[in-house]
C-alpha atoms as a PDB file:
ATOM      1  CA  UNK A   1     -29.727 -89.563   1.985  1.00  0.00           C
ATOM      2  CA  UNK A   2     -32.801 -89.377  -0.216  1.00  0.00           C
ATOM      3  CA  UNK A   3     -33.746 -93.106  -1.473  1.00  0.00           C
ATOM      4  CA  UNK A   4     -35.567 -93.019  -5.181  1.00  0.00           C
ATOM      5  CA  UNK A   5     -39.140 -94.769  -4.400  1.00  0.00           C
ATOM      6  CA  UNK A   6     -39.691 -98.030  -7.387  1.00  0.00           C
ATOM      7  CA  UNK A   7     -42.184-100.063  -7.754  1.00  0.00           C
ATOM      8  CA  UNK A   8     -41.065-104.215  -6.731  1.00  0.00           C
ATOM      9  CA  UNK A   9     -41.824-104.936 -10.485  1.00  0.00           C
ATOM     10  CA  UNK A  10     -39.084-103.130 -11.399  1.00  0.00           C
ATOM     11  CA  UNK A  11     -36.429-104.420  -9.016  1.00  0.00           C
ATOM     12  CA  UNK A  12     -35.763-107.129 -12.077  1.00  0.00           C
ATOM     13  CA  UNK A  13     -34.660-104.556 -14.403  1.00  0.00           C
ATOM     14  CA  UNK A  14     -32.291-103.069 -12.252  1.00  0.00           C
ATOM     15  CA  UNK A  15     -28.237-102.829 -12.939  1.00  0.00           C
ATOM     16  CA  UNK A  16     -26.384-103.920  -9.650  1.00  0.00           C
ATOM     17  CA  UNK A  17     -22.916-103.155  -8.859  1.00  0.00           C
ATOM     18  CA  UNK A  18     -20.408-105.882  -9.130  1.00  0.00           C
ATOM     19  CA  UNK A  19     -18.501-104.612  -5.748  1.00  0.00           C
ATOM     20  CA  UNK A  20     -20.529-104.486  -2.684  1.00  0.00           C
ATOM     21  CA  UNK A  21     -18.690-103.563   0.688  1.00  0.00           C
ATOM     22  CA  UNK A  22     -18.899-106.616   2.918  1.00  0.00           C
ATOM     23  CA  UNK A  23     -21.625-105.764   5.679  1.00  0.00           C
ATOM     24  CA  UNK A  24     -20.657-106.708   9.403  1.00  0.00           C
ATOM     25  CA  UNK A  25     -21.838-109.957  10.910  1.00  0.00           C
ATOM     26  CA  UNK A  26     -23.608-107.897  13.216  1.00  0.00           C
ATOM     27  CA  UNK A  27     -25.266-106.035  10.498  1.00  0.00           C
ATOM     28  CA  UNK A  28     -26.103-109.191   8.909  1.00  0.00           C
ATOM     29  CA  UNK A  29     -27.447-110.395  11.682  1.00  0.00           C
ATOM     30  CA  UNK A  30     -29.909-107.185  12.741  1.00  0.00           C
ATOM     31  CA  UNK A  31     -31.156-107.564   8.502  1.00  0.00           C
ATOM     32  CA  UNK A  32     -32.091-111.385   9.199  1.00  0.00           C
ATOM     33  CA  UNK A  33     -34.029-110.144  12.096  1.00  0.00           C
ATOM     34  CA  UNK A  34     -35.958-107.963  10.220  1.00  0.00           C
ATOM     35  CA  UNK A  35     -36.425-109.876   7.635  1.00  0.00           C
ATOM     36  CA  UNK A  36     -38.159-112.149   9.774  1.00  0.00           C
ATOM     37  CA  UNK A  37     -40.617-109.713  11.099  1.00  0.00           C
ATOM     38  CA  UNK A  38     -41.362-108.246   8.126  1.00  0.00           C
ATOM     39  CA  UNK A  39     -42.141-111.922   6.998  1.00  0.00           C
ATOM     40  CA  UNK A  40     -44.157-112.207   9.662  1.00  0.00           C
ATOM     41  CA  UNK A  41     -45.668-109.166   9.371  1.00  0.00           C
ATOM     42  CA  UNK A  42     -46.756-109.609   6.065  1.00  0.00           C
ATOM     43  CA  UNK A  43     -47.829-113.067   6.023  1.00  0.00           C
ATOM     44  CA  UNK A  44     -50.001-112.658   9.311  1.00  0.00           C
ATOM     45  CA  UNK A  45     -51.003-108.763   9.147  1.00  0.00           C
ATOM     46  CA  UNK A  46     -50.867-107.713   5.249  1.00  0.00           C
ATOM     47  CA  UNK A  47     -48.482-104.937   6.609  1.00  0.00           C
ATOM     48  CA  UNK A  48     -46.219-103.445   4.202  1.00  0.00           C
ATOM     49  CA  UNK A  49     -42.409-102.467   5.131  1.00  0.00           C
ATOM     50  CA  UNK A  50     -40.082-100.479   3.459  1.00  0.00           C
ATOM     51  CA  UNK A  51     -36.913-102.204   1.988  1.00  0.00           C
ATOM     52  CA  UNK A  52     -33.545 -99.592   1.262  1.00  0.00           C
ATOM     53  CA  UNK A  53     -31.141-101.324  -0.451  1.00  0.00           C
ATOM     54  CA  UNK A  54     -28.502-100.270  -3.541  1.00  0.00           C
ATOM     55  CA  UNK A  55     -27.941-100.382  -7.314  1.00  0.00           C
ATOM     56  CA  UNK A  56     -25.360 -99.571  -9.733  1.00  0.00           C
ATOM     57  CA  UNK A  57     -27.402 -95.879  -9.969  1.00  0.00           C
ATOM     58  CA  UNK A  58     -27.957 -95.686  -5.665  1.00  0.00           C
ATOM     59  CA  UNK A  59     -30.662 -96.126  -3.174  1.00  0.00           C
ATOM     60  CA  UNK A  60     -33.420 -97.459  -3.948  1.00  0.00           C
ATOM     61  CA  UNK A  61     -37.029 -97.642  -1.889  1.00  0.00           C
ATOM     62  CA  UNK A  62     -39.491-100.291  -2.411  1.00  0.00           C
ATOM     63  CA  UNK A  63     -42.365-100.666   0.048  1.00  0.00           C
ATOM     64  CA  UNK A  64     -43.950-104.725  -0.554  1.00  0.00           C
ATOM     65  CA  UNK A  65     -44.328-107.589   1.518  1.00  0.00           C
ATOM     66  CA  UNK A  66     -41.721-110.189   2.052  1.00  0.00           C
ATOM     67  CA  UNK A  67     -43.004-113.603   1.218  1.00  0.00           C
ATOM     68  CA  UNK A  68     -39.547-115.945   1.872  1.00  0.00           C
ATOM     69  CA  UNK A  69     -36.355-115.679   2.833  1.00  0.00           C
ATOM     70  CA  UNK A  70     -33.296-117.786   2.167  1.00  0.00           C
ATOM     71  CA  UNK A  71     -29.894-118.098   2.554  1.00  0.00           C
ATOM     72  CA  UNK A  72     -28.965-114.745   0.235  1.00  0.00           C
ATOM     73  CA  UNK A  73     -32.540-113.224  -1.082  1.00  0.00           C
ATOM     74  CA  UNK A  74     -35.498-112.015   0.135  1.00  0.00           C
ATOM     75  CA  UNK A  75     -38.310-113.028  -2.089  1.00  0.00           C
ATOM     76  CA  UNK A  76     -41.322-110.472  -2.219  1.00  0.00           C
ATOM     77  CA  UNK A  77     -44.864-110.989  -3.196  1.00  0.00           C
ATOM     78  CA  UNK A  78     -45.068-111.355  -6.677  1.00  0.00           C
ATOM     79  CA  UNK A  79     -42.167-113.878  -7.102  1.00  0.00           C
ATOM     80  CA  UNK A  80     -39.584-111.005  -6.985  1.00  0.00           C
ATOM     81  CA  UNK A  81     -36.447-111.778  -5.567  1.00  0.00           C
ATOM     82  CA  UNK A  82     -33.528-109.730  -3.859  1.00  0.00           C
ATOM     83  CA  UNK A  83     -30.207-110.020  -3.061  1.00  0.00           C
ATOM     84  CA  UNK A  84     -29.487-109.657   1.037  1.00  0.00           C
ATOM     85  CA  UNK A  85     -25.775-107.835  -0.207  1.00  0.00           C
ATOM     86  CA  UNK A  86     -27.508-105.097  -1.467  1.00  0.00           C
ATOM     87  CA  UNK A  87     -30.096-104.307   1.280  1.00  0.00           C
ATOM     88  CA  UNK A  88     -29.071-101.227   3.330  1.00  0.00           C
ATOM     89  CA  UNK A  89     -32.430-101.379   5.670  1.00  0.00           C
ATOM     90  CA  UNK A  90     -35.817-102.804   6.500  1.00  0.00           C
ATOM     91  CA  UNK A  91     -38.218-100.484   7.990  1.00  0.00           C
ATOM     92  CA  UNK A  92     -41.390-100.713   9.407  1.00  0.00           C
END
C-alpha cells in the first residue's frame, strides 16, 4: 500500500477517524520500541525516520524527528504532536 508523503506541519490539519482497530499489545509494544530509537536517533544523530500512520482519508507518510514521547503521542520537532492509535509504523 502506497502511503501519501505530508509535510509534519500539516499533521494538525488532518481529519482522524473516530474508530481505530485496537492494535495488539505486542504491536504496541514493538511501536514503543521504536519510538524510542527514533528518539534516540534524532536527539543524538539528527537522523530522520519515517512515521506511517492513518487518517480519516488513509496512510499517511511523514519523515521528522521525534522529540518526546508519552503515554499516547509522539511529539515531533516543531511541537507537533501524534496520536500512538493511529501509527501503523516507524521506519528507519
Amino acid at each position: 500500500m502506497k502511503a501519501m508523503l505530508i509535510e509534519k506541519e500539516q499533521i494538525n490539519d488532518l481529519v482522524y477517524p473516530s474508530q481505530v482497530t485496537e492494535k495488539s499489545r505486542d504491536l504496541k509494544t514493538e511501536l514503543m520500541e521504536k519510538c524510542s530509537k527514533a528518539l534516540s536517533l534524532g536527539n543524538l544523530h539528527k537522523v530522520k525516520c519515517s512515521i506511517l500512520f492513518r487518517d480519516a482519508d488513509g496512510l499517511k507518510k511523514v519523515n521528522t524527528t521525534i522529540w518526546g514521547i508519552l503515554e499516547d503521542h509522539i511529539v515531533l520537532k516543531g511541537g507537533v504532536n501524534l496520536n500512538l492509535r493511529y501509527v501503523e509504523d516507524i521506519v528507519f
